[in-house]
C-alpha atoms as a PDB file:
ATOM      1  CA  UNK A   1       0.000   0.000   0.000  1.00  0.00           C
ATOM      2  CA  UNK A   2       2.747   2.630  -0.609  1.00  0.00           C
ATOM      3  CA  UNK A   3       1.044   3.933  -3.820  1.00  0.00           C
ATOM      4  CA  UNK A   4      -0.490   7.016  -3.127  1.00  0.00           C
ATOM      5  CA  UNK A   5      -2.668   7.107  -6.590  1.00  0.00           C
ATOM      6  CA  UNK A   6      -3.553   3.800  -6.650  1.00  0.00           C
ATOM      7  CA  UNK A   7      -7.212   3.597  -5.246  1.00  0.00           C
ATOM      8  CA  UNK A   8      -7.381   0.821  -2.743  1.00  0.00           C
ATOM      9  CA  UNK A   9     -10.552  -1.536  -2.688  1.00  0.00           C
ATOM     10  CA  UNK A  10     -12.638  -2.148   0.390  1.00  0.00           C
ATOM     11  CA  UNK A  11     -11.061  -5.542   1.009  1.00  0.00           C
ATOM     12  CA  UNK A  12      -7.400  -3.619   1.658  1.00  0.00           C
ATOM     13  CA  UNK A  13      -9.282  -1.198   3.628  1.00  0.00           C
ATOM     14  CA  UNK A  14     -10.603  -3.865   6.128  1.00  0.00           C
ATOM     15  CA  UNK A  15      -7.020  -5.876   5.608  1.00  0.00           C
ATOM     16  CA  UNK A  16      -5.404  -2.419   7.008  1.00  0.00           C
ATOM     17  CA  UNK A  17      -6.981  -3.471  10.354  1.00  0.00           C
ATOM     18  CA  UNK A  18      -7.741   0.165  11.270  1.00  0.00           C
ATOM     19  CA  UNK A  19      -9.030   0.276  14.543  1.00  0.00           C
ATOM     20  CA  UNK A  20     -11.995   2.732  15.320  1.00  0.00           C
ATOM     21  CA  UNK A  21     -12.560   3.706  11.435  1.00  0.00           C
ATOM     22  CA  UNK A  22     -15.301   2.506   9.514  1.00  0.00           C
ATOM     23  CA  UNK A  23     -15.730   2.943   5.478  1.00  0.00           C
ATOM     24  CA  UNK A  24     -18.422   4.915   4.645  1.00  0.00           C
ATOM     25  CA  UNK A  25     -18.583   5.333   0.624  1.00  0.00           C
ATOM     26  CA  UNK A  26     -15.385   6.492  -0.350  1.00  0.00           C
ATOM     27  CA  UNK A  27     -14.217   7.552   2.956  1.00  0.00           C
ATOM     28  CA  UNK A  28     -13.034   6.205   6.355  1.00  0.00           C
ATOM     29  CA  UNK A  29     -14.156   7.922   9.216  1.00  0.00           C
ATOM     30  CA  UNK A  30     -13.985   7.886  12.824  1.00  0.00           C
ATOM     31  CA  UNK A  31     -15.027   9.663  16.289  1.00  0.00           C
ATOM     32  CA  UNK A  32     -13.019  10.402  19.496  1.00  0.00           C
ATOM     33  CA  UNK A  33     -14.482  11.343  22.559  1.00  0.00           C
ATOM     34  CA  UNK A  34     -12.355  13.768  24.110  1.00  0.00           C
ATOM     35  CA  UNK A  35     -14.047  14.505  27.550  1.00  0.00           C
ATOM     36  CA  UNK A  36     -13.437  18.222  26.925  1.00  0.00           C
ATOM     37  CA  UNK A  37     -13.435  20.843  24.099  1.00  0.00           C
ATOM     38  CA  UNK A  38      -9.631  21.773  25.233  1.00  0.00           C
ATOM     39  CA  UNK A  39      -8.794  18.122  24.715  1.00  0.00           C
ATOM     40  CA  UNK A  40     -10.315  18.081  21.228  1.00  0.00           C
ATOM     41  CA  UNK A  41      -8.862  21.077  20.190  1.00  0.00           C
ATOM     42  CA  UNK A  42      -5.221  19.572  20.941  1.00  0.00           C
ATOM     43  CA  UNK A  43      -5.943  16.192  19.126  1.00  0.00           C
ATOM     44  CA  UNK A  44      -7.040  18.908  16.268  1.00  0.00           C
ATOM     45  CA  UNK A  45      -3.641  20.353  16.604  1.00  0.00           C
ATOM     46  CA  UNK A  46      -1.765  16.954  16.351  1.00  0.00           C
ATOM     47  CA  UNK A  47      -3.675  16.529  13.499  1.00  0.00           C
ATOM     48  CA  UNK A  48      -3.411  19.188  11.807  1.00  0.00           C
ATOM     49  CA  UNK A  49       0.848  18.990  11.929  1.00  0.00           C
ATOM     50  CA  UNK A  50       0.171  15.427  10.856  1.00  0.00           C
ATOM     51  CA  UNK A  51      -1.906  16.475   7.709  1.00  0.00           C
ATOM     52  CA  UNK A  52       0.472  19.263   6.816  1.00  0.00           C
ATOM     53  CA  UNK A  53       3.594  17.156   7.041  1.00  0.00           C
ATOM     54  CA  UNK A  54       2.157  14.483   4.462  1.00  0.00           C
ATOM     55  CA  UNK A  55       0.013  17.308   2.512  1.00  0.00           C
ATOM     56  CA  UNK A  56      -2.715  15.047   3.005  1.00  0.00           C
ATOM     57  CA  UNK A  57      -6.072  17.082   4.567  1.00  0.00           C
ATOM     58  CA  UNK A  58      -9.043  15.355   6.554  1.00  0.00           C
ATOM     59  CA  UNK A  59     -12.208  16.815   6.847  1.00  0.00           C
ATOM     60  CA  UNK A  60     -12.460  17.545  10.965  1.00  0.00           C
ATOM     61  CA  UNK A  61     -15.189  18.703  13.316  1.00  0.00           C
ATOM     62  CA  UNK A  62     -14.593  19.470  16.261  1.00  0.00           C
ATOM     63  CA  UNK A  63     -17.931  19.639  19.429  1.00  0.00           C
ATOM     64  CA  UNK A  64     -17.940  19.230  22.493  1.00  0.00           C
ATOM     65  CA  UNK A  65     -16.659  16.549  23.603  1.00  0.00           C
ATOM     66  CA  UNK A  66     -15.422  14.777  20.548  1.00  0.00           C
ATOM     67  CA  UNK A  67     -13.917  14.926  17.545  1.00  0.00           C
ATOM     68  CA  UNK A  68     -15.241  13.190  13.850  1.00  0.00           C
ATOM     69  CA  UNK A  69     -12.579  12.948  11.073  1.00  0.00           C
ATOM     70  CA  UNK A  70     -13.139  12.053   7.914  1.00  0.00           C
ATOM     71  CA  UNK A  71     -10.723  11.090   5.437  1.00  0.00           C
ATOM     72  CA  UNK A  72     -10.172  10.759   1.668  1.00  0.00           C
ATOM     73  CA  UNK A  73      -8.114  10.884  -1.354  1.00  0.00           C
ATOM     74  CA  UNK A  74     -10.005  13.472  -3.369  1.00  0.00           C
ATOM     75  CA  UNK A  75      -8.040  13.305  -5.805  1.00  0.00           C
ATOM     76  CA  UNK A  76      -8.222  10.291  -6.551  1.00  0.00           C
ATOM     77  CA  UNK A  77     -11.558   9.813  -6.086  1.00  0.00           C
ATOM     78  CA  UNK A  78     -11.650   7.310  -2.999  1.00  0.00           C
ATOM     79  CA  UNK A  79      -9.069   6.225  -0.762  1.00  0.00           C
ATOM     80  CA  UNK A  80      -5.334   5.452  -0.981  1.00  0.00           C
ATOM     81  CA  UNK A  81      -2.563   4.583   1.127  1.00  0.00           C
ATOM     82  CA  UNK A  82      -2.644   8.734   2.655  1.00  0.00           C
ATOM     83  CA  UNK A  83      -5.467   8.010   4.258  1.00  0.00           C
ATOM     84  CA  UNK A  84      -4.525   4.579   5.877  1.00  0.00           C
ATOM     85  CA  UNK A  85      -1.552   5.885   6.734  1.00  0.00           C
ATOM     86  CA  UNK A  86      -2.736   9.526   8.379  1.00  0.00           C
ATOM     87  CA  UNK A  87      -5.537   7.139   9.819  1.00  0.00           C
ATOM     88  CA  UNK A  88      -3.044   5.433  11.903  1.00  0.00           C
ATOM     89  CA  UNK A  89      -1.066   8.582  12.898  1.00  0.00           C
ATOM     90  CA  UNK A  90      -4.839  10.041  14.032  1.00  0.00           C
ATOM     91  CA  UNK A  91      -4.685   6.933  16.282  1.00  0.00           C
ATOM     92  CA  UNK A  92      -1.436   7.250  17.709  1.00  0.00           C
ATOM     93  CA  UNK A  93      -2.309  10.832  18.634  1.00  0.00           C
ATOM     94  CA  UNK A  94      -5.511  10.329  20.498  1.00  0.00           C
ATOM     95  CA  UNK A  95      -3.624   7.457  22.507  1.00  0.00           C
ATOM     96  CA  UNK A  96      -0.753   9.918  23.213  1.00  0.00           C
ATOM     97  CA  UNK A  97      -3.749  11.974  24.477  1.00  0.00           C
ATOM     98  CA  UNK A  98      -5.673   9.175  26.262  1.00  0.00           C
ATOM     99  CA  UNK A  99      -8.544   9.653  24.086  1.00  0.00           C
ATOM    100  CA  UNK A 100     -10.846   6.833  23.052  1.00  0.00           C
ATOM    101  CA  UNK A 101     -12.994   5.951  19.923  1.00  0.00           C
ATOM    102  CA  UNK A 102     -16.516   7.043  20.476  1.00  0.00           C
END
């Protein structure tokens, strides 16, 4: 899955084993319950430096007290390697946080 145009299927979606991200369409998405709009707002951050580095940007919204993401390869049309990848950075931020899946 290093190919960032090639358009994965949903079979190496659900092989990617991403934990707390469902497919919806052409899109995996996910919600984090952040106890508190301050906590949200710094998983935003982490995010946000994530999705800069790799030029790759999710769709967030942030309430309180979570936090939905939404990510896709619009330009390819579905989803590629980005998004499993950023998917699993998302992750590693909310645990650095201590913040849980909804």
């Amino acid at each position: 899955m290093n190919d960032h145009k090639q358009r994965l299927t949903p079979d190496q979606i659900a092989a990617a084993n991403l934990v707390g991200w469902e497919q919806v369409e052409d899109t995996i998405q996910a919600e984090f319950d952040t106890g508190d709009f301050a906590t949200g707002l710094r998983l935003l951050n982490l995010i946000g430096e994530s999705a800069e580095a790799a030029n790759h940007h999710p769709d967030l919204t942030l309430t309180y007290p979570s936090l939905a993401v939404t990510l896709s390869s619009h330009d390819i049309g579905g989803l590629s390697s980005r998004d499993v990848d950023l998917a699993r950075q998302i992750n590693e931020h909310a645990a650095s946080l201590g913040v849980e899946h909804a």
